[in-house]
N, C-alpha and C. Protein backbone atom coordinates (compact mmCIF):
# COMPACT_ATOMS: atom_id res chain seq x y z
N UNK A 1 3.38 8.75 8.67
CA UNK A 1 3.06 7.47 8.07
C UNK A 1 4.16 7.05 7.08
N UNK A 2 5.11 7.71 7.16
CA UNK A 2 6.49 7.20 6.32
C UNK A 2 6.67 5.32 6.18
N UNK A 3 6.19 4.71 7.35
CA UNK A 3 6.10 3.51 7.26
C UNK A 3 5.49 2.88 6.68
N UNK A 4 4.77 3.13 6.58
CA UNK A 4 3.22 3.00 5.54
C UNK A 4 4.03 2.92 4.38
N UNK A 5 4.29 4.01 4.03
CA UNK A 5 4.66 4.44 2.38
C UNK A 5 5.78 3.57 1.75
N UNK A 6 6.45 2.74 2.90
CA UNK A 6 8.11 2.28 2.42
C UNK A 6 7.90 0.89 2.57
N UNK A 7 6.67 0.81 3.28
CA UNK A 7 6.47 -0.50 3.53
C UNK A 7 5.72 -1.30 1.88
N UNK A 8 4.55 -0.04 1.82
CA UNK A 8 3.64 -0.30 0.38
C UNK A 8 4.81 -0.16 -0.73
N UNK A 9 5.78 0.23 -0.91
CA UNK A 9 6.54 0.31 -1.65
C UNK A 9 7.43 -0.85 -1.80
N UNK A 10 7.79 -1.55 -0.87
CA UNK A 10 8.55 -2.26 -0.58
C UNK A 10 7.71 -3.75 -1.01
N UNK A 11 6.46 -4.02 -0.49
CA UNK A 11 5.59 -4.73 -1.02
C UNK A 11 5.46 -4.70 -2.39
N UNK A 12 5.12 -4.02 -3.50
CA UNK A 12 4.92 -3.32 -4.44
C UNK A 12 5.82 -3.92 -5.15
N UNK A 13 7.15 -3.79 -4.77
CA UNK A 13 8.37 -3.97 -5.55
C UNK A 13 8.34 -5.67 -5.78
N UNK A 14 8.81 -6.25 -4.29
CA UNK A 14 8.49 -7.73 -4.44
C UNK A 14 7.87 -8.46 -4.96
N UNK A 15 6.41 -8.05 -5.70
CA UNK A 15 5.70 -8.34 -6.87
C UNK A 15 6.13 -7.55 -7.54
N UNK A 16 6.63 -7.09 -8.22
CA UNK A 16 7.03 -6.83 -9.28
C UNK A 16 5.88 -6.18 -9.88
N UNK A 17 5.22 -5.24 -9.58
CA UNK A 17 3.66 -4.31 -10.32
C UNK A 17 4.38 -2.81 -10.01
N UNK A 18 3.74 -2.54 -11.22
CA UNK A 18 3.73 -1.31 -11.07
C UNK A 18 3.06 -0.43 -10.77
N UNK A 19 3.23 0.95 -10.43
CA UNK A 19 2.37 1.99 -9.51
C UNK A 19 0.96 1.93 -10.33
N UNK A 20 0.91 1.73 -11.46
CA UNK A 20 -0.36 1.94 -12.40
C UNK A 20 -0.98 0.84 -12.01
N UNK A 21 -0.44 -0.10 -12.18
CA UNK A 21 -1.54 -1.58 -11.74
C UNK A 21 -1.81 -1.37 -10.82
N UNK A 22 -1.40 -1.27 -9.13
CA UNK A 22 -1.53 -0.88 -8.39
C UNK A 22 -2.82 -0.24 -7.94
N UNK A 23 -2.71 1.03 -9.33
CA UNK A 23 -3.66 2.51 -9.13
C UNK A 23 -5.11 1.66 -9.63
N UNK A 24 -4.47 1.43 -10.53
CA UNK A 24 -6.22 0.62 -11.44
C UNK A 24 -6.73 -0.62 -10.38
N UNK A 25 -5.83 -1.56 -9.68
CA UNK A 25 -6.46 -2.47 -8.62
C UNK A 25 -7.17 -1.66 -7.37
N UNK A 26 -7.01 -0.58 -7.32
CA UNK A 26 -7.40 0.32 -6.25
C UNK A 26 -8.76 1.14 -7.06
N UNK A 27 -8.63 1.11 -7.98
CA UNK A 27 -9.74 2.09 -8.77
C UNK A 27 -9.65 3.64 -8.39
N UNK A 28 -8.31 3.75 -8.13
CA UNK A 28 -7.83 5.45 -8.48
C UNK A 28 -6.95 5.94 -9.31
N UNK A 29 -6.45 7.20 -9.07
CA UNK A 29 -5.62 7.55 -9.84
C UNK A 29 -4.38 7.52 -9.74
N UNK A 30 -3.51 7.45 -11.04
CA UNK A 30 -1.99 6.91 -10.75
C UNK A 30 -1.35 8.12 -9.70
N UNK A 31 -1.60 8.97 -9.67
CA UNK A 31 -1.12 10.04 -8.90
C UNK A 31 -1.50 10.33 -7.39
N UNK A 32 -2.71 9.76 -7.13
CA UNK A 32 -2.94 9.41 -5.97
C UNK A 32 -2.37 8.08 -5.02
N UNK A 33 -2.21 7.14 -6.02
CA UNK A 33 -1.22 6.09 -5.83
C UNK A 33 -0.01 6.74 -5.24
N UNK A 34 0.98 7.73 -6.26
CA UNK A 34 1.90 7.43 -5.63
C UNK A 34 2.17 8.69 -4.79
N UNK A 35 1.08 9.43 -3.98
CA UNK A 35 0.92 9.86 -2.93
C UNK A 35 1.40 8.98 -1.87
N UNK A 36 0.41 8.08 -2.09
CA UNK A 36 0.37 6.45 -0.78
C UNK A 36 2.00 6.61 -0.83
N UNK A 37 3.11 6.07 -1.88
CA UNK A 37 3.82 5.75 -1.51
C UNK A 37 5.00 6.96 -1.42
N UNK A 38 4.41 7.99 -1.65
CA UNK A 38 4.96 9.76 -1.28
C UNK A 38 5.03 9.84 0.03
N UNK A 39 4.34 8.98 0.99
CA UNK A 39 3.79 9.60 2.36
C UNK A 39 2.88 10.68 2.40
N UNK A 40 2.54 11.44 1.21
CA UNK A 40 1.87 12.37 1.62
C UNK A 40 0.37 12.27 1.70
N UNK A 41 -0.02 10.67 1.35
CA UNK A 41 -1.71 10.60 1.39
C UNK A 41 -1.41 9.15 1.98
N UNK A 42 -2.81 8.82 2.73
CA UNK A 42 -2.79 7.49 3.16
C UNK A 42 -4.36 7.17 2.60
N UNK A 43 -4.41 5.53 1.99
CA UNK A 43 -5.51 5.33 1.51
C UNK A 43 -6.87 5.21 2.59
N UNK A 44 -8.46 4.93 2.50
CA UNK A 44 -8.91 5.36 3.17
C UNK A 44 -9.29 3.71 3.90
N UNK A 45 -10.12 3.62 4.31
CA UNK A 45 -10.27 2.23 5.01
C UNK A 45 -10.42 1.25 4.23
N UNK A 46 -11.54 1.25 3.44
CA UNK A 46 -11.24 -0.29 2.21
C UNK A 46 -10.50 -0.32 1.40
N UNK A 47 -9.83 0.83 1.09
CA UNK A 47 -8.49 0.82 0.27
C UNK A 47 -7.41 -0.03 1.18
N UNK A 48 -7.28 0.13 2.68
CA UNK A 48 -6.28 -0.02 3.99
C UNK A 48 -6.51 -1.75 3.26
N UNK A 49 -7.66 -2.12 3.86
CA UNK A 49 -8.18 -3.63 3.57
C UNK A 49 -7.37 -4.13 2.11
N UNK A 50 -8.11 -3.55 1.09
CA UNK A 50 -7.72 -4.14 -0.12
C UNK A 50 -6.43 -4.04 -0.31
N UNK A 51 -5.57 -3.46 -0.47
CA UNK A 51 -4.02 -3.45 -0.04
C UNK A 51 -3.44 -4.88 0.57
N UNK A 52 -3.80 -4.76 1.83
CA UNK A 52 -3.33 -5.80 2.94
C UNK A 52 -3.82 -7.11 2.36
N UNK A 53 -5.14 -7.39 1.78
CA UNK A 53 -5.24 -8.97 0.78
C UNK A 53 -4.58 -9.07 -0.23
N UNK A 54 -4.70 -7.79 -0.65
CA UNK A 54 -3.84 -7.90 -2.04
C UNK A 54 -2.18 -8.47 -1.49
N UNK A 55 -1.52 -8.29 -0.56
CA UNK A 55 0.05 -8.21 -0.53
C UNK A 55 -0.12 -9.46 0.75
N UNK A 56 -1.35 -10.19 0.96
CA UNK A 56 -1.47 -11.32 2.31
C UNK A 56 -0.53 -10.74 3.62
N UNK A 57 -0.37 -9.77 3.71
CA UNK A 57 -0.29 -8.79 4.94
C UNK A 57 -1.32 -8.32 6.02
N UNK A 58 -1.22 -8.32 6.88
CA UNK A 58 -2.02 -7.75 8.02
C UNK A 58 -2.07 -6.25 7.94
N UNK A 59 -3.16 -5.48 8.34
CA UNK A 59 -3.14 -3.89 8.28
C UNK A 59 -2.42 -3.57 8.98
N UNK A 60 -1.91 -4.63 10.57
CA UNK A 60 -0.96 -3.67 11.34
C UNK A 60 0.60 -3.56 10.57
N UNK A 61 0.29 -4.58 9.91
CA UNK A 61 1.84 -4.67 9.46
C UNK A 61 1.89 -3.47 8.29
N UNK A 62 0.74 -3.18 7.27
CA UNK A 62 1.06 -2.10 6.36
C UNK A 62 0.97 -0.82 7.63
N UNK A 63 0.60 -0.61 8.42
CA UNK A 63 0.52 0.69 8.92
C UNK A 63 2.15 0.81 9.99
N UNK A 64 2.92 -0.21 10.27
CA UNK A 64 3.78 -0.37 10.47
C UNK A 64 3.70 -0.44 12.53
N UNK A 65 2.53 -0.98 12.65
CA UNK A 65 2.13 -1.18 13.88
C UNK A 65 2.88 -2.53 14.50
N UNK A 66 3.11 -3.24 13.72
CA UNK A 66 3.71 -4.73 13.56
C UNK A 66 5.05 -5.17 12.49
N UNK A 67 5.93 -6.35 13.21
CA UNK A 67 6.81 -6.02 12.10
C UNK A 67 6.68 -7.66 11.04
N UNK A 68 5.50 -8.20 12.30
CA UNK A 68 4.96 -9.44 11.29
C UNK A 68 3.94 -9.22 10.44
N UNK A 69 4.45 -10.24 9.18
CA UNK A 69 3.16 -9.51 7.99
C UNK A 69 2.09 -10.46 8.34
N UNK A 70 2.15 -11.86 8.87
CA UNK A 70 0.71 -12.51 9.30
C UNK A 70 0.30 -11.85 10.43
């Protein structure tokens, strides 16, 4: 899921937030956050959702299924 992670990162950046806002808009922890963008954790399904509204992206596009974000 490296795509995932570079993609949420990459998103992330372009707003200009940081991993903590991020963590607290998600209602986890900052360290689990930056798992997500570690590759080494992927969030779970309404996290997948809330992400993708949050950044007006499509899930295929955060999971890197797609390279369009509508």
């Amino acid at each position: 899921m490296i795509k995932f992670a570079e993609r949420l990162q990459e998103l992330r950046k372009e707003r200009s937030v940081t991993q903590q806002t991020m963590a607290d808009f998600l209602k986890i922890k900052l360290r689990s956050y930056q798992h997500y963008e570690g590759g080494d954790r992927r969030p779970d399904y309404e996290g997948l959702v809330a992400l993708a509204d949050y950044f007006d992206v499509t899930t295929d596009y955060l999971l890197g299924r797609s390279d369009s974000r509508s």
